[in-house]
Protein backbone atom coordinates (compact mmCIF):
# COMPACT_ATOMS: atom_id res chain seq x y z
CA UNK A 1 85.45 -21.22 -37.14
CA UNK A 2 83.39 -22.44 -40.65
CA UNK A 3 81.76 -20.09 -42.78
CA UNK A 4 79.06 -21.16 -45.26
CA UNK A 5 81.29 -21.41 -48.36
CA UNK A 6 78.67 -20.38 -50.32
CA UNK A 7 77.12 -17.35 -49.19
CA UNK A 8 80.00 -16.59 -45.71
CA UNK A 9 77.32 -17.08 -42.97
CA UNK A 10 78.31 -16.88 -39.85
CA UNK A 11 79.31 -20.45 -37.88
CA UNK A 12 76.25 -20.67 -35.82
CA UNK A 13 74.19 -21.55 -38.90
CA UNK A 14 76.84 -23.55 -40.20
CA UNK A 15 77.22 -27.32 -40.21
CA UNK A 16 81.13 -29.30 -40.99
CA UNK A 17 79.94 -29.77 -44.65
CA UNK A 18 80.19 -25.66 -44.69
CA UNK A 19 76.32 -25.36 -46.12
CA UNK A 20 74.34 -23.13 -44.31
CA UNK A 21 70.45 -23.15 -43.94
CA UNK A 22 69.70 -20.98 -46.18
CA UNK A 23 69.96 -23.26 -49.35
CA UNK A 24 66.59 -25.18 -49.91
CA UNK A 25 66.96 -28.79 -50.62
CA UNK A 26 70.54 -29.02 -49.20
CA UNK A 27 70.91 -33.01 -47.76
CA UNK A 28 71.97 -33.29 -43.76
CA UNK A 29 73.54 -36.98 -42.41
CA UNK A 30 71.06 -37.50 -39.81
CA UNK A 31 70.89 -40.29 -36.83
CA UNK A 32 67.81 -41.38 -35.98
CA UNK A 33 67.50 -42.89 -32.70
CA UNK A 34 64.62 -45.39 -32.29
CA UNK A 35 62.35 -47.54 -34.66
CA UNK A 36 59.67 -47.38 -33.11
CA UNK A 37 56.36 -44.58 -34.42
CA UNK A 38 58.25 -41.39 -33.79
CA UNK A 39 61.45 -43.08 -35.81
CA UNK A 40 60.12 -44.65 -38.41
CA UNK A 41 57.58 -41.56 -39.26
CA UNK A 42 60.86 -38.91 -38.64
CA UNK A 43 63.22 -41.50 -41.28
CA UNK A 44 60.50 -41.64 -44.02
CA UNK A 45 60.07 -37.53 -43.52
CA UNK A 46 63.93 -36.90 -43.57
CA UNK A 47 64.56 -39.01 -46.83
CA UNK A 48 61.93 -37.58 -48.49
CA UNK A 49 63.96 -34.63 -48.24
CA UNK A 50 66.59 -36.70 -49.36
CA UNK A 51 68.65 -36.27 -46.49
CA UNK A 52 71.10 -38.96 -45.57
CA UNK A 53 69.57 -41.36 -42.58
CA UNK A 54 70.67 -43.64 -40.48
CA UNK A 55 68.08 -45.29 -37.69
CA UNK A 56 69.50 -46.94 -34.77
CA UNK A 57 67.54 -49.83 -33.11
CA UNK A 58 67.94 -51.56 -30.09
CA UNK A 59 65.51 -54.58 -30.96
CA UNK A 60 65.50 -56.56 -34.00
CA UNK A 61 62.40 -55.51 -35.49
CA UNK A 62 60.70 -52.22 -35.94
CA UNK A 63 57.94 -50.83 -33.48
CA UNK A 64 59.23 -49.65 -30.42
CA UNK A 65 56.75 -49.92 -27.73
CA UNK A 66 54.53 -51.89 -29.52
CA UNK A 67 56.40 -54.79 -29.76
CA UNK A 68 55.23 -57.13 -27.56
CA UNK A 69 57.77 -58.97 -25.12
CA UNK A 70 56.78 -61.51 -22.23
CA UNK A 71 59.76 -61.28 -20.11
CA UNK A 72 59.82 -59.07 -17.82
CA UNK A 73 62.44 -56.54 -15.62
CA UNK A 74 64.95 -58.32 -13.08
CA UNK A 75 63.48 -55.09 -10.88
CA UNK A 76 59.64 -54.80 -11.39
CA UNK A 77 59.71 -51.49 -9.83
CA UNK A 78 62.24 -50.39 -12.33
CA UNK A 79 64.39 -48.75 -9.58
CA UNK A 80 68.07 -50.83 -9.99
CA UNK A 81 69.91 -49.24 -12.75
CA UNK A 82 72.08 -52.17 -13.36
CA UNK A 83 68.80 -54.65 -14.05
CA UNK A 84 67.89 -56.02 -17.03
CA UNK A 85 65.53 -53.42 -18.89
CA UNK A 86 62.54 -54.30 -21.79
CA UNK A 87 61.49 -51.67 -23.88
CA UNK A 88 58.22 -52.62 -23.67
CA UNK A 89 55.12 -52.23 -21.42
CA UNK A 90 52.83 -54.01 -23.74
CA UNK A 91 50.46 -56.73 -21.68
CA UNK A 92 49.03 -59.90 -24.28
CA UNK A 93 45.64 -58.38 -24.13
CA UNK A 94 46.23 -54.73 -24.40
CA UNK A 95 43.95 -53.07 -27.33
CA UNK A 96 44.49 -49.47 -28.77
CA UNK A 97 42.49 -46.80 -26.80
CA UNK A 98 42.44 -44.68 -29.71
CA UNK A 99 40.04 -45.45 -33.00
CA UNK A 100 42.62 -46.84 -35.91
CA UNK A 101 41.46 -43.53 -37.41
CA UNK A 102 43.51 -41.31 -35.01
CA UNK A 103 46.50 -43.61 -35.73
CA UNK A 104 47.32 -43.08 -39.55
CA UNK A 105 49.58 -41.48 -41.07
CA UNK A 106 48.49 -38.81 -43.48
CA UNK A 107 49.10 -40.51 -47.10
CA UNK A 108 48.75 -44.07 -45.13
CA UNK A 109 46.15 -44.41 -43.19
CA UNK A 110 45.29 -47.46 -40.57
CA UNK A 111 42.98 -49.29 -43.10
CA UNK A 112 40.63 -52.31 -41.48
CA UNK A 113 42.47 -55.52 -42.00
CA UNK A 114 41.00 -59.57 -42.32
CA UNK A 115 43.79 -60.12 -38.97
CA UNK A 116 41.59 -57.83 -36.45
CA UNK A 117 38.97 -55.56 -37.93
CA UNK A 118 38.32 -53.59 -34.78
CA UNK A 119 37.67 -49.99 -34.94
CA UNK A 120 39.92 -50.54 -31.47
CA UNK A 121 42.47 -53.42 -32.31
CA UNK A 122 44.95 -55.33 -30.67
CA UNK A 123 48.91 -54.57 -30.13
CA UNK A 124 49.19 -57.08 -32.60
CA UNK A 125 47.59 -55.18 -35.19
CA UNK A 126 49.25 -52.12 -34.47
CA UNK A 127 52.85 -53.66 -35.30
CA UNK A 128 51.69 -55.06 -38.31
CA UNK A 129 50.44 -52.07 -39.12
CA UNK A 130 54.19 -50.42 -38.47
CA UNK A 131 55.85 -53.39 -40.63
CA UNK A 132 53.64 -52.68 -43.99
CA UNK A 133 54.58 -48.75 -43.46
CA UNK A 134 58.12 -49.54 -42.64
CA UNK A 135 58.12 -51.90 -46.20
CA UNK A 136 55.98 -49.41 -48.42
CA UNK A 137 58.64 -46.22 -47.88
CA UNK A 138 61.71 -48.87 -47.79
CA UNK A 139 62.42 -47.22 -44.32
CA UNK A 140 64.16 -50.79 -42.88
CA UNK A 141 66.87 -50.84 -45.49
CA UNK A 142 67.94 -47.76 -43.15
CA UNK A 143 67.94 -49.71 -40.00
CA UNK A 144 70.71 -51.18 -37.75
CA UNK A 145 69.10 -53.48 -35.94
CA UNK A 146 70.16 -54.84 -32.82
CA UNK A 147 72.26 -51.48 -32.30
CA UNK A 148 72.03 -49.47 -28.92
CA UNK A 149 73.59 -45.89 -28.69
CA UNK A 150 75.38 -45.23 -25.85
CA UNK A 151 76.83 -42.02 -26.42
CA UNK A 152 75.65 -38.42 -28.43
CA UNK A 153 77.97 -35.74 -27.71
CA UNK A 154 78.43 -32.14 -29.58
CA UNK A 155 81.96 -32.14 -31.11
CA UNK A 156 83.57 -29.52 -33.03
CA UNK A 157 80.11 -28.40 -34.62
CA UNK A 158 79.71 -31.81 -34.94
CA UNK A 159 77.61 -35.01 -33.35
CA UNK A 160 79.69 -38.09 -32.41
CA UNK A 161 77.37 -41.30 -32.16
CA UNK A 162 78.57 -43.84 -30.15
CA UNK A 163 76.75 -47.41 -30.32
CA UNK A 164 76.80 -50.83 -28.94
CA UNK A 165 76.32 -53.85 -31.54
CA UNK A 166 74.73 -56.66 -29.85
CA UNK A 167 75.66 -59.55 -31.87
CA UNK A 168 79.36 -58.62 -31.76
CA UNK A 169 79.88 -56.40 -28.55
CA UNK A 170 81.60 -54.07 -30.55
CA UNK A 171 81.27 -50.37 -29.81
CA UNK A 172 81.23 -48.10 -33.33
CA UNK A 173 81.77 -44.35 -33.07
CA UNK A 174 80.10 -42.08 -35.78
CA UNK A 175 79.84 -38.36 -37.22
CA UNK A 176 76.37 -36.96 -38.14
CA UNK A 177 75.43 -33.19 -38.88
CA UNK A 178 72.24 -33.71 -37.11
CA UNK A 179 70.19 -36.01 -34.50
CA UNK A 180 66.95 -36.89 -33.89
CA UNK A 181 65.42 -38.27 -30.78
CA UNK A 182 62.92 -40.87 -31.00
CA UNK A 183 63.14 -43.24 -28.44
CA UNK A 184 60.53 -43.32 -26.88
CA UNK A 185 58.77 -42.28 -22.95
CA UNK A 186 57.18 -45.11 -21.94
CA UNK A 187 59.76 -47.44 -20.75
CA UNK A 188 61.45 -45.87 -17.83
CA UNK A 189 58.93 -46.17 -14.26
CA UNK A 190 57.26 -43.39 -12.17
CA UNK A 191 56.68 -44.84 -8.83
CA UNK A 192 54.57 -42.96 -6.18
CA UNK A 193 56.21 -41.77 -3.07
CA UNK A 194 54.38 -43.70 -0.28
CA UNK A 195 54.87 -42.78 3.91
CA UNK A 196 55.64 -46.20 5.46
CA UNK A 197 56.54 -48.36 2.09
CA UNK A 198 59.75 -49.46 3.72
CA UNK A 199 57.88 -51.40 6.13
CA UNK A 200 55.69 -53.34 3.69
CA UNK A 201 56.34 -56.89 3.12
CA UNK A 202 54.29 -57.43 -0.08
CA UNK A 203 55.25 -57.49 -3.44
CA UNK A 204 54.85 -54.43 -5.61
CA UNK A 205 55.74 -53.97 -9.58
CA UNK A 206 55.35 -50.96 -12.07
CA UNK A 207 52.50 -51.86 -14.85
CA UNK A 208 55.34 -51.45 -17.45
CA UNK A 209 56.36 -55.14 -16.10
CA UNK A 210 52.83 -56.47 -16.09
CA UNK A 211 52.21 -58.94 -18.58
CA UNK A 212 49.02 -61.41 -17.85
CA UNK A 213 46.72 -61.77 -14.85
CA UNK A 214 47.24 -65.53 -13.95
CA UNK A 215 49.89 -64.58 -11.41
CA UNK A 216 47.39 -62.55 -9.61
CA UNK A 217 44.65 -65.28 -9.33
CA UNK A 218 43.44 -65.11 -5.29
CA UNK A 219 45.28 -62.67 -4.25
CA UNK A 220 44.26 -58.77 -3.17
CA UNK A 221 46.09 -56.60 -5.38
CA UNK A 222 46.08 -52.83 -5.17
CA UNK A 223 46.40 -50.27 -8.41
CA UNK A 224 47.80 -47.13 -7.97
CA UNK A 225 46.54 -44.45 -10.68
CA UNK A 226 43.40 -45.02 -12.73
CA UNK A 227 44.68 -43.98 -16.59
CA UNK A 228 44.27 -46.32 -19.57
CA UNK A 229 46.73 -49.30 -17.96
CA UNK A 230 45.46 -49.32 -14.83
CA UNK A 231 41.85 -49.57 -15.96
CA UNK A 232 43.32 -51.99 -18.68
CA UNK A 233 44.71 -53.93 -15.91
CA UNK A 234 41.78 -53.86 -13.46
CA UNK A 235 39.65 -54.87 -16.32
CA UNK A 236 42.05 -57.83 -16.70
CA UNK A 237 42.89 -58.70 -13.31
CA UNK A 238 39.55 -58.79 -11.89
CA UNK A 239 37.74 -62.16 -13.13
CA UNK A 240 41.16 -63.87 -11.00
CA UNK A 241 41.68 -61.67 -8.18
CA UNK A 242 40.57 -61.83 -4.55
CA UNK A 243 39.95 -58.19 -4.60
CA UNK A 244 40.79 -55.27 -6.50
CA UNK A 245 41.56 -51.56 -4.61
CA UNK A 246 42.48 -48.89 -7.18
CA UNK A 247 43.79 -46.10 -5.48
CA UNK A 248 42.88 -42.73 -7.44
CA UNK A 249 42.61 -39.04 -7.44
CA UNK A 250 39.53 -38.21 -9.46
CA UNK A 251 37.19 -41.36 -10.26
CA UNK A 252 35.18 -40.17 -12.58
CA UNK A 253 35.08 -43.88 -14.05
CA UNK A 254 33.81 -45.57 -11.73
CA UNK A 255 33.52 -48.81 -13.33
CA UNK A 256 31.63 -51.30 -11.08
CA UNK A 257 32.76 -54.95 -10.47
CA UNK A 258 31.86 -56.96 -7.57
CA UNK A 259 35.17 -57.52 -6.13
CA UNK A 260 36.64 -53.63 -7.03
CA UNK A 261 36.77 -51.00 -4.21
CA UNK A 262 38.02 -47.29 -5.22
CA UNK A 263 39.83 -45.08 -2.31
CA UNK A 264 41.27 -41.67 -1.94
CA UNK A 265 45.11 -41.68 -2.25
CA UNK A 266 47.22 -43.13 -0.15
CA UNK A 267 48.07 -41.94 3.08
CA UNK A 268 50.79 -44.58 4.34
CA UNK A 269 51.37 -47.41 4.99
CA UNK A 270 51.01 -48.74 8.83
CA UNK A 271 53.14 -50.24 11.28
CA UNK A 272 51.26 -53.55 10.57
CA UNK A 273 51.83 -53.32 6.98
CA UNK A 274 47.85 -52.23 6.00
CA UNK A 275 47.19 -49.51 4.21
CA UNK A 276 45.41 -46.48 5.16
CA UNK A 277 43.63 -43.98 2.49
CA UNK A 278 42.72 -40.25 2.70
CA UNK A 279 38.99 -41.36 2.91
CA UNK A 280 39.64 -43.01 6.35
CA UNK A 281 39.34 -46.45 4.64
CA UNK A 282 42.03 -49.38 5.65
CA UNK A 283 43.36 -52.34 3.85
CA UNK A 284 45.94 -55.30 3.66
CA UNK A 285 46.72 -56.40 0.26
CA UNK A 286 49.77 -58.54 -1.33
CA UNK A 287 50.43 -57.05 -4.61
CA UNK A 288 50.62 -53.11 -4.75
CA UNK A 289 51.03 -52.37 -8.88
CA UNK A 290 51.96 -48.63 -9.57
CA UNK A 291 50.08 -47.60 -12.94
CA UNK A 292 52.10 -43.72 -12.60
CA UNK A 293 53.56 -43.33 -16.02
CA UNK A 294 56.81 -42.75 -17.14
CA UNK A 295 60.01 -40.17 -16.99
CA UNK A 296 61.48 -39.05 -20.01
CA UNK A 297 64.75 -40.40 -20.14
CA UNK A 298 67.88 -40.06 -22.51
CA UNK A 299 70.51 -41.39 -20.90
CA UNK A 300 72.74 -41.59 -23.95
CA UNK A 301 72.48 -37.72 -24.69
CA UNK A 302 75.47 -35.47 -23.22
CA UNK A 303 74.55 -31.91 -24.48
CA UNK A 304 76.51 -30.02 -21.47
CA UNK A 305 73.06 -29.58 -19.24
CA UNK A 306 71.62 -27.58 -22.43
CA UNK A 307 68.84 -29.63 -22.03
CA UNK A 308 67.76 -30.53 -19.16
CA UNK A 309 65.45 -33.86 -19.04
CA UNK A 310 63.62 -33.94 -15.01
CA UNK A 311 61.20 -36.62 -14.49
CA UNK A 312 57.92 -35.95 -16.94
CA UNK A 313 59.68 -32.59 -18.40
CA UNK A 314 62.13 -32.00 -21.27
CA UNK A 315 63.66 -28.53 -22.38
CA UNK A 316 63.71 -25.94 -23.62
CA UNK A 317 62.33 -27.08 -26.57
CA UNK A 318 61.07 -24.49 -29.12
CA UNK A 319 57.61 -26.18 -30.75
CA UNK A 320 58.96 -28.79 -28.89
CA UNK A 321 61.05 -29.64 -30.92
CA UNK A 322 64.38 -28.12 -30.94
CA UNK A 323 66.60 -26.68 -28.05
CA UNK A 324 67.51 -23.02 -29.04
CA UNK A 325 71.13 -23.36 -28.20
CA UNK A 326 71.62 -26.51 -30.17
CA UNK A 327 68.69 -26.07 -33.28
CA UNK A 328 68.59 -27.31 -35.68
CA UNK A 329 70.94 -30.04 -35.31
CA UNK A 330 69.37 -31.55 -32.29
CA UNK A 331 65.62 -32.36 -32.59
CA UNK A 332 62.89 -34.27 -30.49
CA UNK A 333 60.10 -36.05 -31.56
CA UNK A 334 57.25 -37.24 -29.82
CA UNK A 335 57.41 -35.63 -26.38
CA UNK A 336 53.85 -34.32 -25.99
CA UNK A 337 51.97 -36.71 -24.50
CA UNK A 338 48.51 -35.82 -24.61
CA UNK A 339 48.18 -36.14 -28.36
CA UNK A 340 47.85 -39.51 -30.57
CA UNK A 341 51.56 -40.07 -31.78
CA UNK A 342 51.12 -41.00 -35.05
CA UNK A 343 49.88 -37.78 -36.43
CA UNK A 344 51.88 -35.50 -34.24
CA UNK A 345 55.39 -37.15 -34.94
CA UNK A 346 54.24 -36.98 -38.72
CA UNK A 347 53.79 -33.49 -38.48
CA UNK A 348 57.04 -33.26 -36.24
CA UNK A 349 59.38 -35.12 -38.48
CA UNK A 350 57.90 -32.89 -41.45
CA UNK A 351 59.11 -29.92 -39.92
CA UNK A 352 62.26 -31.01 -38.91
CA UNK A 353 63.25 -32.15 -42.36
CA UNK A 354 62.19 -29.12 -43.69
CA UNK A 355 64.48 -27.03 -41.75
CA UNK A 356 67.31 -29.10 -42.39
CA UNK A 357 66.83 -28.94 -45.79
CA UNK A 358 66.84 -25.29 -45.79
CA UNK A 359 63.09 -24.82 -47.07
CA UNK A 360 61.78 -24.04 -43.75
CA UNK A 361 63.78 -21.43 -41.36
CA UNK A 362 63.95 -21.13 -37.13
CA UNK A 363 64.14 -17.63 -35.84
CA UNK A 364 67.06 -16.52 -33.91
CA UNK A 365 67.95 -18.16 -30.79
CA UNK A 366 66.71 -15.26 -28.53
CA UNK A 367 63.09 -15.68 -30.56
CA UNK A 368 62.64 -19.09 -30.02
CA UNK A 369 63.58 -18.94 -26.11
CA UNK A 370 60.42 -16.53 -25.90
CA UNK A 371 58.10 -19.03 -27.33
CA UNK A 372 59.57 -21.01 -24.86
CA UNK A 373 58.92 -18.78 -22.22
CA UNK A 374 54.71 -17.84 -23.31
CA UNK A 375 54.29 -21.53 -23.27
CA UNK A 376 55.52 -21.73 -19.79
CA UNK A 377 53.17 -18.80 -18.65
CA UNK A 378 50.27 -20.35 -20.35
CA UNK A 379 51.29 -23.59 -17.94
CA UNK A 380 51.75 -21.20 -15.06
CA UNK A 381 48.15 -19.55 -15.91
CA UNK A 382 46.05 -22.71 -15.78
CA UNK A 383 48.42 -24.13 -12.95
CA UNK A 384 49.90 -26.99 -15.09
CA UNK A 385 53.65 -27.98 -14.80
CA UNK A 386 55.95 -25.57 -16.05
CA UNK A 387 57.20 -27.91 -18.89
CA UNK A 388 58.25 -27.05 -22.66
CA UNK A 389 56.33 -30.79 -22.82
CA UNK A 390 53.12 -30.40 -21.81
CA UNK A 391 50.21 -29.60 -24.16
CA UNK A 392 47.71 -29.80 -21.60
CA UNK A 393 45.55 -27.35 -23.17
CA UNK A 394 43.21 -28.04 -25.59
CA UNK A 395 43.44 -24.80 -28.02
CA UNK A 396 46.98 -25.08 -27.92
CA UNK A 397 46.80 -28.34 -28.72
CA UNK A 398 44.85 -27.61 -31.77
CA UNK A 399 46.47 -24.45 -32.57
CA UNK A 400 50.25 -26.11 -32.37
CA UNK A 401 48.65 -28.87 -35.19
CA UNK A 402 47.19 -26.05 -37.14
CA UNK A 403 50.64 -24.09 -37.02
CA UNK A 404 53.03 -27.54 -37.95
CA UNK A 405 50.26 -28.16 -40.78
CA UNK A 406 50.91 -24.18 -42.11
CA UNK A 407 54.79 -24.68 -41.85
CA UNK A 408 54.28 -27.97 -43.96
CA UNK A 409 52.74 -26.57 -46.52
CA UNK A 410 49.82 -28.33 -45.94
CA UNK A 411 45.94 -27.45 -45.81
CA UNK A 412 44.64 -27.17 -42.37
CA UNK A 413 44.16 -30.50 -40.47
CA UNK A 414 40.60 -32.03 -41.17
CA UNK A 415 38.00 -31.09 -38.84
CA UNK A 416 36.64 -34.92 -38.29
CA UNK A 417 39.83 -35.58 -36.99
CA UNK A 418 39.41 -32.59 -33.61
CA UNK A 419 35.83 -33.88 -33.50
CA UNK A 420 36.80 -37.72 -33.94
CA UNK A 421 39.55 -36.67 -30.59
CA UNK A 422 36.68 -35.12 -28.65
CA UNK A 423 34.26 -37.72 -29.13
CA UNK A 424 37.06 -40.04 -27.82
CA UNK A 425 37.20 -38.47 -24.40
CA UNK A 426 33.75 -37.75 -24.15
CA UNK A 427 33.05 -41.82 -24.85
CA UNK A 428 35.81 -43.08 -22.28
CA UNK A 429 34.61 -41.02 -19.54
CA UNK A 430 30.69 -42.15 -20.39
CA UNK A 431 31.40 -45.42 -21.27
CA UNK A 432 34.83 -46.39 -20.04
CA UNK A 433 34.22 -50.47 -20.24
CA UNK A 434 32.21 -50.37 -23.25
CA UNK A 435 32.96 -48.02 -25.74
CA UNK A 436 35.73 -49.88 -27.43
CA UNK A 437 32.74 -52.46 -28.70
CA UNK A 438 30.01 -49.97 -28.40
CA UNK A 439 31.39 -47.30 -30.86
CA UNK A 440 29.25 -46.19 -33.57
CA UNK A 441 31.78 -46.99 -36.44
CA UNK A 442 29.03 -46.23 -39.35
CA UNK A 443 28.43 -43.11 -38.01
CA UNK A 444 32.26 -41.89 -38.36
CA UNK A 445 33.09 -44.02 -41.25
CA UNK A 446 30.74 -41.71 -43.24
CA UNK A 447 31.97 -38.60 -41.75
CA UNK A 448 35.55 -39.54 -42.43
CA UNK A 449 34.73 -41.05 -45.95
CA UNK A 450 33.20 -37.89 -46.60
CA UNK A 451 35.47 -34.97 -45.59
CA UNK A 452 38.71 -36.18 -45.37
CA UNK A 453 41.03 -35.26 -47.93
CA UNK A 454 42.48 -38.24 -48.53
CA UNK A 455 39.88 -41.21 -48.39
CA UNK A 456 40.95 -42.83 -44.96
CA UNK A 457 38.71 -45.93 -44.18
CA UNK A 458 38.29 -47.21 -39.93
């Protein structure tokens, strides 16, 4: 087994170039996986440190998820495993829920453009917004585009990368000290689990294959779930449809349209093909479109069922971020979901290039497994899923941003930004159809203009 041939540490903290961590600005070959925010944040991060990247991309451009592609899935479910997949679940009129504001970077922020303006702007705007970050840190010179990986294994203290290049079918295999995971969770379908399905004759799709509304005009279409697409897609669908029925647990939306009905959850579906509700109500529609999120899915990572990836939940991740077993070499970033992305994976891909540079150190394996563990009690406590992904909570939320900031280096995050997040919520749930255009952008300008540290304009 290697020993650090510099100071003899043992082979758990040692890498095939025989460096261990313990040697501040020491540079790590690293594989990114993904272009899209999580990738292209994590590459700029890790060559700052002047470690060694290499991102892999599937598409031709950078953007991930926001890159906007009509076609759509052989399966619209997403069920068949051998069907044609797209990366994307972006619909031509989808706008940014967030305010620009909550997705900059820290030293580039979202500014206001002459192409769309909007305190809320379009998809469009978003990957433009990638493509002038990606050219400012010269993070596409470290792209392979049109490049899939297929395979990450642990070797001999090593990681193999296997990938797939499209234009030639050719299948490269590569060694990297470490990986980083960033591709993605919103590609791969949840469907609900409905009593009776088998017996329904309409046609039913997963919103990650929805695109425009024509193909809805007349008919009575049915949304299960009543997050940001579904409401995006009601909104949408609406002005064409027969009638809209939005299945959901808690409606505390509400939005009123003349032809929208809200029910319980379903209860099954009947021998006649309607469809019976909790709340006694019963309908026949010919579209059923299942807005239930996404599963985390990695299907290129072998790591031995160290971690184990099950539907909505990845781990054990310490911070999630790194599995204990396999840290630092293997990192993830962007798995919490309840947080904008941009800052998060910023603060992410700090951290992990800090530890593989050796300026930042993990605890020992046992240490970070009982982080693990309180974070799965605090789940348990407020009966949320026991999941190393979840940041359900609001103080840890905060407190997790607070403690990347600290191990950064950096001041502790601005306070407009928490308030800016809670004003968010607050103006969905009170004005879920309006606040987009109805947001009181002098307001925060000023209060952004005027206590952030580094001058962001929205």
């Amino acid at each position: 087994m290697a020993e650090c041939s510099v100071c003899a540490a043992p082979p758990a903290t040692v890498s095939f170039s025989r460096h261990c961590l313990r040697h501040a600005n020491r540079s790590v070959k690293v594989a990114v996986i993904g272009a899209g925010v999580s990738g292209l944040v994590a590459a700029r991060e890790l060559q700052r440190e002047n470690h060694s990247v290499v991102v892999f991309e599937q598409n031709d451009v950078v953007g991930g998820n926001w890159i906007y592609d009509p076609r759509t899935e052989s399966d619209p479910l997403g069920l068949d495993p051998n069907r044609e997949t797209i990366h994307s679940s972006i619909y031509v009129s989808l706008r940014t829920n967030l305010p620009r504001a909550l997705m900059s970077f820290r030293d580039f922020p979202f500014l206001r453009s002459r192409h769309d303006p909007r305190t809320f702007p379009s998809h469009e705007e978003v990957l433009r917004f990638l493509n002038l970050f990606s050219d400012r840190f010269g993070i596409r010179q470290l792209i392979r585009f049109g490049t899939r990986v297929v395979r990450v294994e642990r070797e001999n203290e090593e990681w193999v990368v296997e990938s797939l290049d499209r234009s030639s079918d050719s299948v490269t295999r590569e060694v990297f000290e470490a990986v980083v995971v960033c591709s993605g969770h919103n590609s791969i379908p949840r469907i609900a689990e409905i009593e009776g399905i088998e017996r329904w004759k309409g046609f039913q799709m997963h919103s990650h294959n929805y695109r425009v509304p024509q193909p809805f005009r007349h008919q009575v279409v049915l949304l299960i779930g009543y997050r940001h697409s579904a409401f995006d897609i009601m909104v949408d669908i609406s002005p064409v449809a027969k009638e809209v029925h939005v299945s959901v647990k808690d409606n505390r939306l509400d939005v009123k349209f003349e032809n929208v009905k809200y029910h319980d959850m379903i209860k099954c579906v009947n021998e006649d093909g309607s469809i019976s509700f909790q709340d006694g109500s019963t309908i026949f529609a010919d579209t059923i479109i299942h807005c239930t999120g996404y599963k985390y899915s990695f299907p290129y990572l072998d790591t031995n069922g160290i971690v184990e990836v099950q539907d909505h939940c990845v781990g054990p991740l310490y911070k999630h971020i790194f599995p204990p077993t396999l840290a630092p070499w293997l990192s993830f970033i962007g798995i919490p979901t309840q947080e904008p992305i941009f800052r998060i994976a910023e603060l992410q891909s700090m951290y992990v290039a800090r530890v593989l540079s050796g300026k930042n150190f993990l605890p020992q394996e046992e240490e970070m497994t009982e982080s693990i563990q309180y974070i799965y009690q605090e789940m348990e406590k407020n009966a949320l899923p026991k999941s190393s992904c979840s940041l359900s909570l609001r103080p840890l939320q905060t407190d997790y941003k607070h403690w990347l900031a600290a191990q950064n280096g950096l001041p502790p995050l601005e306070e407009w930004w928490e308030n800016l997040l809670i004003e968010y919520f607050k103006k969905w749930i009170e004005l879920p159809g309006k606040y987009k255009d109805q947001w009181d952008d002098a307001y925060w300008d000023g209060i952004i203009q005027t206590t952030s540290t580094f001058q962001i304009q929205i």
